[in-house]
C-alpha atoms as a PDB file:
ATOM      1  CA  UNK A   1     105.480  80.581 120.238  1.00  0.00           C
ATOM      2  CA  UNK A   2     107.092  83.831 122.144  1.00  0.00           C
ATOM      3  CA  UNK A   3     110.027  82.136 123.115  1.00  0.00           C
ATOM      4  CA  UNK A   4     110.282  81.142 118.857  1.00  0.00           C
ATOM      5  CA  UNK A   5     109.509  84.564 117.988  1.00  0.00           C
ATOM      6  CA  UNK A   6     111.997  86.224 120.254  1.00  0.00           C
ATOM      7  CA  UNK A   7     114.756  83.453 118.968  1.00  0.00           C
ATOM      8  CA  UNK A   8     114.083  84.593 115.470  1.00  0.00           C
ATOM      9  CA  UNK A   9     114.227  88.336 116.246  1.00  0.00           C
ATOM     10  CA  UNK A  10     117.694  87.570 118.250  1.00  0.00           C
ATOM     11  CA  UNK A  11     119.124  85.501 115.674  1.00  0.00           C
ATOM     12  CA  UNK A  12     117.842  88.244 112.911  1.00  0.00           C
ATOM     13  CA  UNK A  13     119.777  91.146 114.966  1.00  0.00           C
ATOM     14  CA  UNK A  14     122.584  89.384 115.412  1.00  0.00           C
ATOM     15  CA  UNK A  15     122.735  88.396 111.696  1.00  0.00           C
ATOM     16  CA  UNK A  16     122.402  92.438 110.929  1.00  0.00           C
ATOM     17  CA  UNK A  17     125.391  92.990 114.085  1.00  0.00           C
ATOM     18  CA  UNK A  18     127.428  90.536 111.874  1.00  0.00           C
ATOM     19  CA  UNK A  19     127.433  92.587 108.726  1.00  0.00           C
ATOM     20  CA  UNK A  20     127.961  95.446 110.332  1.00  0.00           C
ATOM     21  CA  UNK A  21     130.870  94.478 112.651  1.00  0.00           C
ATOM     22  CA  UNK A  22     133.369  92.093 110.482  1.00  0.00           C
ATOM     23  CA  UNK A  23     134.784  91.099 113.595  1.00  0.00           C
ATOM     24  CA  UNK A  24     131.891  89.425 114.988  1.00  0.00           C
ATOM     25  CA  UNK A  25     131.374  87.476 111.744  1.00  0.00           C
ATOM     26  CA  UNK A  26     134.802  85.958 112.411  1.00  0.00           C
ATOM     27  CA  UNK A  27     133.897  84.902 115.933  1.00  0.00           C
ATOM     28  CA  UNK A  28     131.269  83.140 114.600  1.00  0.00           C
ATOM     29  CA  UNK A  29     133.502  81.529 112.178  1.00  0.00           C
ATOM     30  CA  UNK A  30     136.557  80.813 114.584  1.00  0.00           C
ATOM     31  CA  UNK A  31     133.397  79.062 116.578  1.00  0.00           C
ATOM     32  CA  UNK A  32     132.584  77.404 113.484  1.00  0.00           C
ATOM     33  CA  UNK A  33     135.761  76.285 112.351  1.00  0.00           C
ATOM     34  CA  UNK A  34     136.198  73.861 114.875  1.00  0.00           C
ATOM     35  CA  UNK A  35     133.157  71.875 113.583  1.00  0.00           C
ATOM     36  CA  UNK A  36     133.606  72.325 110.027  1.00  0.00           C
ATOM     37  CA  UNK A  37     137.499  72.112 109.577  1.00  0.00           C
ATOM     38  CA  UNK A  38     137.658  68.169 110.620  1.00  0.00           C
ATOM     39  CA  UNK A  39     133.991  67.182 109.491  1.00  0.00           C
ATOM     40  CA  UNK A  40     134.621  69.211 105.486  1.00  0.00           C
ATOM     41  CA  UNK A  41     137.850  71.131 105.366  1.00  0.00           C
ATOM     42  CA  UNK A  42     140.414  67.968 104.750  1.00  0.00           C
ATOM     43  CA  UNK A  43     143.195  70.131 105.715  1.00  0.00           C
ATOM     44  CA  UNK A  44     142.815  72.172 102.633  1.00  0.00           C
ATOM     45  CA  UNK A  45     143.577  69.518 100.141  1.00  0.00           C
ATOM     46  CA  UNK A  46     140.150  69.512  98.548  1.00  0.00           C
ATOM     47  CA  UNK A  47     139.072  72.615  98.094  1.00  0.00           C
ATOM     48  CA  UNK A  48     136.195  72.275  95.604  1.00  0.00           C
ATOM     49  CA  UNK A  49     134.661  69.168  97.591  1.00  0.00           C
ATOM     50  CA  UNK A  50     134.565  71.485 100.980  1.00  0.00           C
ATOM     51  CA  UNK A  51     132.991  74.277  99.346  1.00  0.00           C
ATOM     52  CA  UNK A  52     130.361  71.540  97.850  1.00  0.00           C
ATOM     53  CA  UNK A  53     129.665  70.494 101.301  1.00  0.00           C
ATOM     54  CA  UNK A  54     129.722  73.509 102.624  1.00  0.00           C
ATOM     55  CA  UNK A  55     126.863  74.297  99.639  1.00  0.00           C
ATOM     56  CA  UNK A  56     124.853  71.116 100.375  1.00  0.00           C
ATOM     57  CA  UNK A  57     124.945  71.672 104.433  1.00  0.00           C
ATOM     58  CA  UNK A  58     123.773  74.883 104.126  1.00  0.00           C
ATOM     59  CA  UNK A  59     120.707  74.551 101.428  1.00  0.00           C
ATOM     60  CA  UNK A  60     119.278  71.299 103.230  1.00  0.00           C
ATOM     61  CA  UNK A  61     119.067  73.031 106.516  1.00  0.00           C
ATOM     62  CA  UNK A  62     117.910  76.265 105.051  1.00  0.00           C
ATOM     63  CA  UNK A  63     115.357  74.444 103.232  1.00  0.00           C
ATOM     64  CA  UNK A  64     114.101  71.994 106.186  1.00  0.00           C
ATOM     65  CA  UNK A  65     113.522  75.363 108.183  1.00  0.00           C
ATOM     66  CA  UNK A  66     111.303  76.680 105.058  1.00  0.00           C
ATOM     67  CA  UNK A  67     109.317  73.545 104.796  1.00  0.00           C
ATOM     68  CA  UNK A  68     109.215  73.875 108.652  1.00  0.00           C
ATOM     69  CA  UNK A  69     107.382  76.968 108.517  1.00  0.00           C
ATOM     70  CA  UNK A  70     105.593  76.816 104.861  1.00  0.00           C
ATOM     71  CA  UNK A  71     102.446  74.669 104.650  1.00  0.00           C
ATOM     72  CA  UNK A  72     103.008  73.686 101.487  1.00  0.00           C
ATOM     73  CA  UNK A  73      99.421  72.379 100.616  1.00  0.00           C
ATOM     74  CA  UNK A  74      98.007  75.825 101.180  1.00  0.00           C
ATOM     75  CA  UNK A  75     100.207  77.545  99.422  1.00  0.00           C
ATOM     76  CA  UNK A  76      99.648  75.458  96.653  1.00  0.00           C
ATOM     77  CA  UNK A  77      95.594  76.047  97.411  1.00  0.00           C
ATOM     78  CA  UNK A  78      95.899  79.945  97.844  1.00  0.00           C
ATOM     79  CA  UNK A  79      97.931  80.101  94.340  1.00  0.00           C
ATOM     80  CA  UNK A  80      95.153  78.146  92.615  1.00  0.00           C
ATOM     81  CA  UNK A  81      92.059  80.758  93.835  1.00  0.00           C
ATOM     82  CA  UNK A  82      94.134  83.661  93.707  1.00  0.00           C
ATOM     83  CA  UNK A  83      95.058  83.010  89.935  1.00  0.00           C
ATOM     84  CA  UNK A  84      91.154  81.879  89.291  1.00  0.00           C
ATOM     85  CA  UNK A  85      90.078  84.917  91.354  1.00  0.00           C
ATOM     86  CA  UNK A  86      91.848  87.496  89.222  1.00  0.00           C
ATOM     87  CA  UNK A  87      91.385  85.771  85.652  1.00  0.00           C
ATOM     88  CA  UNK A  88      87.229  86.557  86.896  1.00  0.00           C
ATOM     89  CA  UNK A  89      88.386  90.002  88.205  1.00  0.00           C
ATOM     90  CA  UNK A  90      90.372  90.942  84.540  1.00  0.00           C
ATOM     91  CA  UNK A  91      87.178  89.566  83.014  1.00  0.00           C
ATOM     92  CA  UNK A  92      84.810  91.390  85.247  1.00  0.00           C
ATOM     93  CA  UNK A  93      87.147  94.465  84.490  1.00  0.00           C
ATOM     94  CA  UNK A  94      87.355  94.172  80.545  1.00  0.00           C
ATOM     95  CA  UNK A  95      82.963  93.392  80.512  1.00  0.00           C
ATOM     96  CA  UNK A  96      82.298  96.667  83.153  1.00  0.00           C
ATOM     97  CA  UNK A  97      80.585  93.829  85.488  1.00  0.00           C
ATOM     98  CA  UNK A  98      80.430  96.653  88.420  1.00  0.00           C
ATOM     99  CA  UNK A  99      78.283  94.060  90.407  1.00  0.00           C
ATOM    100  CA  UNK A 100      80.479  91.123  89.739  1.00  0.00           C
ATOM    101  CA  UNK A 101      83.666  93.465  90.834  1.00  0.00           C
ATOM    102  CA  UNK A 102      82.116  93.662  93.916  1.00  0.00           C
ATOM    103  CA  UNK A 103      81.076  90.355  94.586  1.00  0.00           C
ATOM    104  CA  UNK A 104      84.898  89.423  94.135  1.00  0.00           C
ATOM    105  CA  UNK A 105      85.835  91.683  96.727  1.00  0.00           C
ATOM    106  CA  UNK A 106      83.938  90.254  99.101  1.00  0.00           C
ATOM    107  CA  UNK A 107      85.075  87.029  98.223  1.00  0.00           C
ATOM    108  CA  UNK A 108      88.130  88.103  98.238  1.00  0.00           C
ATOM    109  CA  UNK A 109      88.408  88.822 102.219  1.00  0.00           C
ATOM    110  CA  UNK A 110      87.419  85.041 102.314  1.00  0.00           C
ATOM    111  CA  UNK A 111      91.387  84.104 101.068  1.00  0.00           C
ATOM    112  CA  UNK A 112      92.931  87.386 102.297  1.00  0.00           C
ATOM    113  CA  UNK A 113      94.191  85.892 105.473  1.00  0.00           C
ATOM    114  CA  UNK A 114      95.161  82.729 103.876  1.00  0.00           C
ATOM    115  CA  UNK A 115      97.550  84.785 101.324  1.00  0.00           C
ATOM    116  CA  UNK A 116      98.998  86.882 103.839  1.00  0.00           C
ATOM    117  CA  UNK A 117     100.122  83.396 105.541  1.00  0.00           C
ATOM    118  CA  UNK A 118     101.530  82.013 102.721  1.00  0.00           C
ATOM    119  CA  UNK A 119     103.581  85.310 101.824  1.00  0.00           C
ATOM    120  CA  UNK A 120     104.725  85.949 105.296  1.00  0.00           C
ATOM    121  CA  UNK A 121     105.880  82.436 105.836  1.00  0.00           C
ATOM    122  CA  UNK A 122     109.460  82.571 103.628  1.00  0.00           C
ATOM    123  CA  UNK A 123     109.809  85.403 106.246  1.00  0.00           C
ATOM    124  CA  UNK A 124     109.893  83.700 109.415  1.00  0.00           C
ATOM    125  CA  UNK A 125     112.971  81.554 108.535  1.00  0.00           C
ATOM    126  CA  UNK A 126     114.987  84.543 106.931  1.00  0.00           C
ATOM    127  CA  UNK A 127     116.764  84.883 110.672  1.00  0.00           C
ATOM    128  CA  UNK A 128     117.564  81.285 110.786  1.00  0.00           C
ATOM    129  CA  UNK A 129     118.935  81.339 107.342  1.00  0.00           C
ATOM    130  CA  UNK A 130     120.268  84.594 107.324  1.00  0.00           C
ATOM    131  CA  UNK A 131     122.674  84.102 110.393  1.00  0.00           C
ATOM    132  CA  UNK A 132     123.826  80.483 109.081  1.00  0.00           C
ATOM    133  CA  UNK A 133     124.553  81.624 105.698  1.00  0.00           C
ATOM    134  CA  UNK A 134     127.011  84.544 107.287  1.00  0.00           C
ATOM    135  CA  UNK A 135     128.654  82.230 109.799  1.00  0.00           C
ATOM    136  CA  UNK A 136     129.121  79.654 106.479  1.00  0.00           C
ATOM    137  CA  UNK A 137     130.252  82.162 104.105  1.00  0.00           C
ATOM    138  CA  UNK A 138     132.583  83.870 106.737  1.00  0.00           C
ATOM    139  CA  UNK A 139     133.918  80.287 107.064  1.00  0.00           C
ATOM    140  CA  UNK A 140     134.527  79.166 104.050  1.00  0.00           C
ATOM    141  CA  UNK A 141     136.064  83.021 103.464  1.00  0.00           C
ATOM    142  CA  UNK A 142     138.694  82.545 106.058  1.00  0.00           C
ATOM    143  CA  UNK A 143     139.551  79.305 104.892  1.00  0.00           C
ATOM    144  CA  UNK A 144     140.271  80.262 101.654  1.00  0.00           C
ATOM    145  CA  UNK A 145     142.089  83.175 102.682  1.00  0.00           C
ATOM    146  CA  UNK A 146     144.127  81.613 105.063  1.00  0.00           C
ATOM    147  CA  UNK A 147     144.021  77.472 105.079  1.00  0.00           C
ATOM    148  CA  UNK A 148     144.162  77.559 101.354  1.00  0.00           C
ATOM    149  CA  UNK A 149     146.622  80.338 101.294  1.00  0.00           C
ATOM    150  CA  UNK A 150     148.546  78.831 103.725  1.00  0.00           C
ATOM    151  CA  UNK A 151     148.977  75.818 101.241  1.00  0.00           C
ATOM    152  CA  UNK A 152     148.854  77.598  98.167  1.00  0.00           C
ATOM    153  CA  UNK A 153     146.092  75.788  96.961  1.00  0.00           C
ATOM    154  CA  UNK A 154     143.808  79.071  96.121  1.00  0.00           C
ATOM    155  CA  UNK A 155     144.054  77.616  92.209  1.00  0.00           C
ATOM    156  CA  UNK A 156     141.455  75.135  90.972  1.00  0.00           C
ATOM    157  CA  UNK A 157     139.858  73.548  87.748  1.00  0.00           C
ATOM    158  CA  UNK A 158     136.706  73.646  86.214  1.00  0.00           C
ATOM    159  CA  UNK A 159     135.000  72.551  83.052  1.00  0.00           C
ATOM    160  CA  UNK A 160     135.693  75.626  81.575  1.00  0.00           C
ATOM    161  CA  UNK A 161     139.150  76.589  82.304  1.00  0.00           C
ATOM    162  CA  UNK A 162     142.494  74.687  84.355  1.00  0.00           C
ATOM    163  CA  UNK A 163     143.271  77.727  86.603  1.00  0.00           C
ATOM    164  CA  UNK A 164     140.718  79.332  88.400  1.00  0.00           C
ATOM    165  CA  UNK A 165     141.858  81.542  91.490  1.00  0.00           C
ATOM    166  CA  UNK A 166     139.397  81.153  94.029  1.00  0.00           C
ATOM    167  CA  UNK A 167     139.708  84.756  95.159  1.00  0.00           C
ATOM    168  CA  UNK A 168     139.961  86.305  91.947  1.00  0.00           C
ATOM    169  CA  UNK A 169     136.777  88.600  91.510  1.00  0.00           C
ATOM    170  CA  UNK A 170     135.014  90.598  88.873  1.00  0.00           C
ATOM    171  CA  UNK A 171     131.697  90.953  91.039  1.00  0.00           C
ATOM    172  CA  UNK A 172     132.036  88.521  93.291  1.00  0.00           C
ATOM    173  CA  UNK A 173     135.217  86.055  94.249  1.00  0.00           C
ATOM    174  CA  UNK A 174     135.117  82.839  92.454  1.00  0.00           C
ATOM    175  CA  UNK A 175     134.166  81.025  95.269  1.00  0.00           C
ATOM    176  CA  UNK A 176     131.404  82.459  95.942  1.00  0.00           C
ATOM    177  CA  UNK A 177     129.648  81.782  92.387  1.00  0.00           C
ATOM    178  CA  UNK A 178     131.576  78.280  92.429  1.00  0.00           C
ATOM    179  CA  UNK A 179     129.244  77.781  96.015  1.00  0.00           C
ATOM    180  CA  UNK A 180     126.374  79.340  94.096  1.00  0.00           C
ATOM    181  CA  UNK A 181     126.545  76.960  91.348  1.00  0.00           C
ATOM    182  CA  UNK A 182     126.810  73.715  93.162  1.00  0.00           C
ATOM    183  CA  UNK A 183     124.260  74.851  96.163  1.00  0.00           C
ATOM    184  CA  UNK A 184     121.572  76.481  94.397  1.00  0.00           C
ATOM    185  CA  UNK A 185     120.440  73.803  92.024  1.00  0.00           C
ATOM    186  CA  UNK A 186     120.965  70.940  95.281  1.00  0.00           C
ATOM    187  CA  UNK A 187     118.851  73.262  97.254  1.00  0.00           C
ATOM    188  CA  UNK A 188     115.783  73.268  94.502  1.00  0.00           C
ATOM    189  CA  UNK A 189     116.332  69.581  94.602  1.00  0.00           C
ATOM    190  CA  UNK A 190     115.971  69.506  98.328  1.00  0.00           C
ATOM    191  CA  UNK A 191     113.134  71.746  98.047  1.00  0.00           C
ATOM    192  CA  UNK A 192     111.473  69.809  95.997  1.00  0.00           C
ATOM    193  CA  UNK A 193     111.980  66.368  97.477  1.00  0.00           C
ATOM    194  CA  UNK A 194     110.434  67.928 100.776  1.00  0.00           C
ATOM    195  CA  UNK A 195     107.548  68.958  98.593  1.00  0.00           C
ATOM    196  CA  UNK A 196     106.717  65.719  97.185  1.00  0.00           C
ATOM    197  CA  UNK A 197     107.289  64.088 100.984  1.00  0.00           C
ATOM    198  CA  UNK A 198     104.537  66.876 102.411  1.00  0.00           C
ATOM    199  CA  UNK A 199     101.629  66.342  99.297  1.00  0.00           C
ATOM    200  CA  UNK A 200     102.271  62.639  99.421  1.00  0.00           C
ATOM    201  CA  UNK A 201     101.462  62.214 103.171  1.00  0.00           C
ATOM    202  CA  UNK A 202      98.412  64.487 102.648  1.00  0.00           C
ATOM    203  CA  UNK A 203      96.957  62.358 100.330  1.00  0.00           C
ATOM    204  CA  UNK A 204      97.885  59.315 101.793  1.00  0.00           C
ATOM    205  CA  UNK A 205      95.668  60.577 104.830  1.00  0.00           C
ATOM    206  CA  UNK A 206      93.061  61.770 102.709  1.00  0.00           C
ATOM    207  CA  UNK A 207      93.060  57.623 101.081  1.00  0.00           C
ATOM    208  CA  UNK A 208      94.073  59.394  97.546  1.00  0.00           C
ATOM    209  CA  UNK A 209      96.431  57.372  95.625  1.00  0.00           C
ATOM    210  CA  UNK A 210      99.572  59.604  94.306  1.00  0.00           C
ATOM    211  CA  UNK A 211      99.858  57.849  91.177  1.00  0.00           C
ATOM    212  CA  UNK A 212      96.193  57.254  88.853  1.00  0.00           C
ATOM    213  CA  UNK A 213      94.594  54.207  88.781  1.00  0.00           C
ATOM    214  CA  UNK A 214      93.539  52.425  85.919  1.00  0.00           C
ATOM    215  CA  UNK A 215      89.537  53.123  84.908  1.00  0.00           C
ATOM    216  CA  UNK A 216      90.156  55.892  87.436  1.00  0.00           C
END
């Protein structure tokens, strides 16, 4: 557990090191590039597919290290007394039930430690995710600037328009919300699959079918 805890704090400062020195963000990338330029890049020549993969690599690992550290099940557990716990406190609150107020803060303590679990948990994989996603986007940056420019292949279509520059920007460069779009809604997806996976082995060691039985 130290030796985690001190890999996270490294890999958090080194993330923050990254983004403030531009030039070690590239290192990372030139280290990068030689993994992701044969396995995604296809010399250039199809651009919207890399930065797919490039999307799809990064959400799936980001979101095996949150299932990783998120117990999904008590999460799920804490949401359900938490919400019933202040429904009785707004009640308690709107009647003047001084006595009930303070029985629910004394229950309360019994779930404190529980919620404090479940909202520190997306925290312990921010390093992980944070330092992938810079290496990734610095990537996929200098290979737009420079394979794609190279090859002048920075155009691209898209439902909603033939040419699309890929660095053209009004907040952000239109790669970036082009990896947005495709990696955001595969992430929920993985997210979600990784859910179902976690509740279904619970209740297959519990003996609880997942689907209702008839004359259940």
């Amino acid at each position: 557990m130290s030796f985690s805890r001190f890999l996270m704090i490294f890999l958090f400062l080194l993330a923050l090191y990254a983004l403030i020195d531009p030039q070690v963000g590239l290192g990372f990338a030139g280290v990068a590039n030689f993994a992701f330029a044969p396995l995604i890049g296809f010399g250039g020549t199809l651009p919207v597919l890399t930065i797919l993969l490039a999307g799809m690599l990064t959400t799936t690992i980001s979101s095996i290290i949150r299932d990783h550290y998120t117990n999904w099940v008590k999460m799920a557990r804490t949401q359900k007394i938490m919400a019933a716990w202040r429904k009785e406190q707004m009640e308690a609150i709107r009647k003047g039930q001084q006595t009930k107020l303070e029985k629910l803060k004394e229950a309360q303590q019994g779930f404190l430690k529980d919620s404090m679990e479940v909202q520190m948990a997306p925290m312990k994989s921010t390093a992980w995710t944070m330092f992938m996603f810079i290496v990734v986007f610095t990537w996929l940056r200098l290979f737009v600037d420079i394979t794609l420019g190279n090859l002048g292949n920075q155009w691209i279509a898209v439902p909603w328009s033939t040419h699309v520059f890929l660095n053209s920007a009004v907040v952000f460069p239109s790669w970036v919300l082009l990896y947005s779009l495709l990696a955001i809604p595969f992430g929920q997806i993985v997210i979600r699959l990784l859910k179902y996976v976690r509740f279904k082995r619970r209740l297959d060691t519990m003996g609880v079918p997942l689907q209702p039985q008839d004359g259940a």
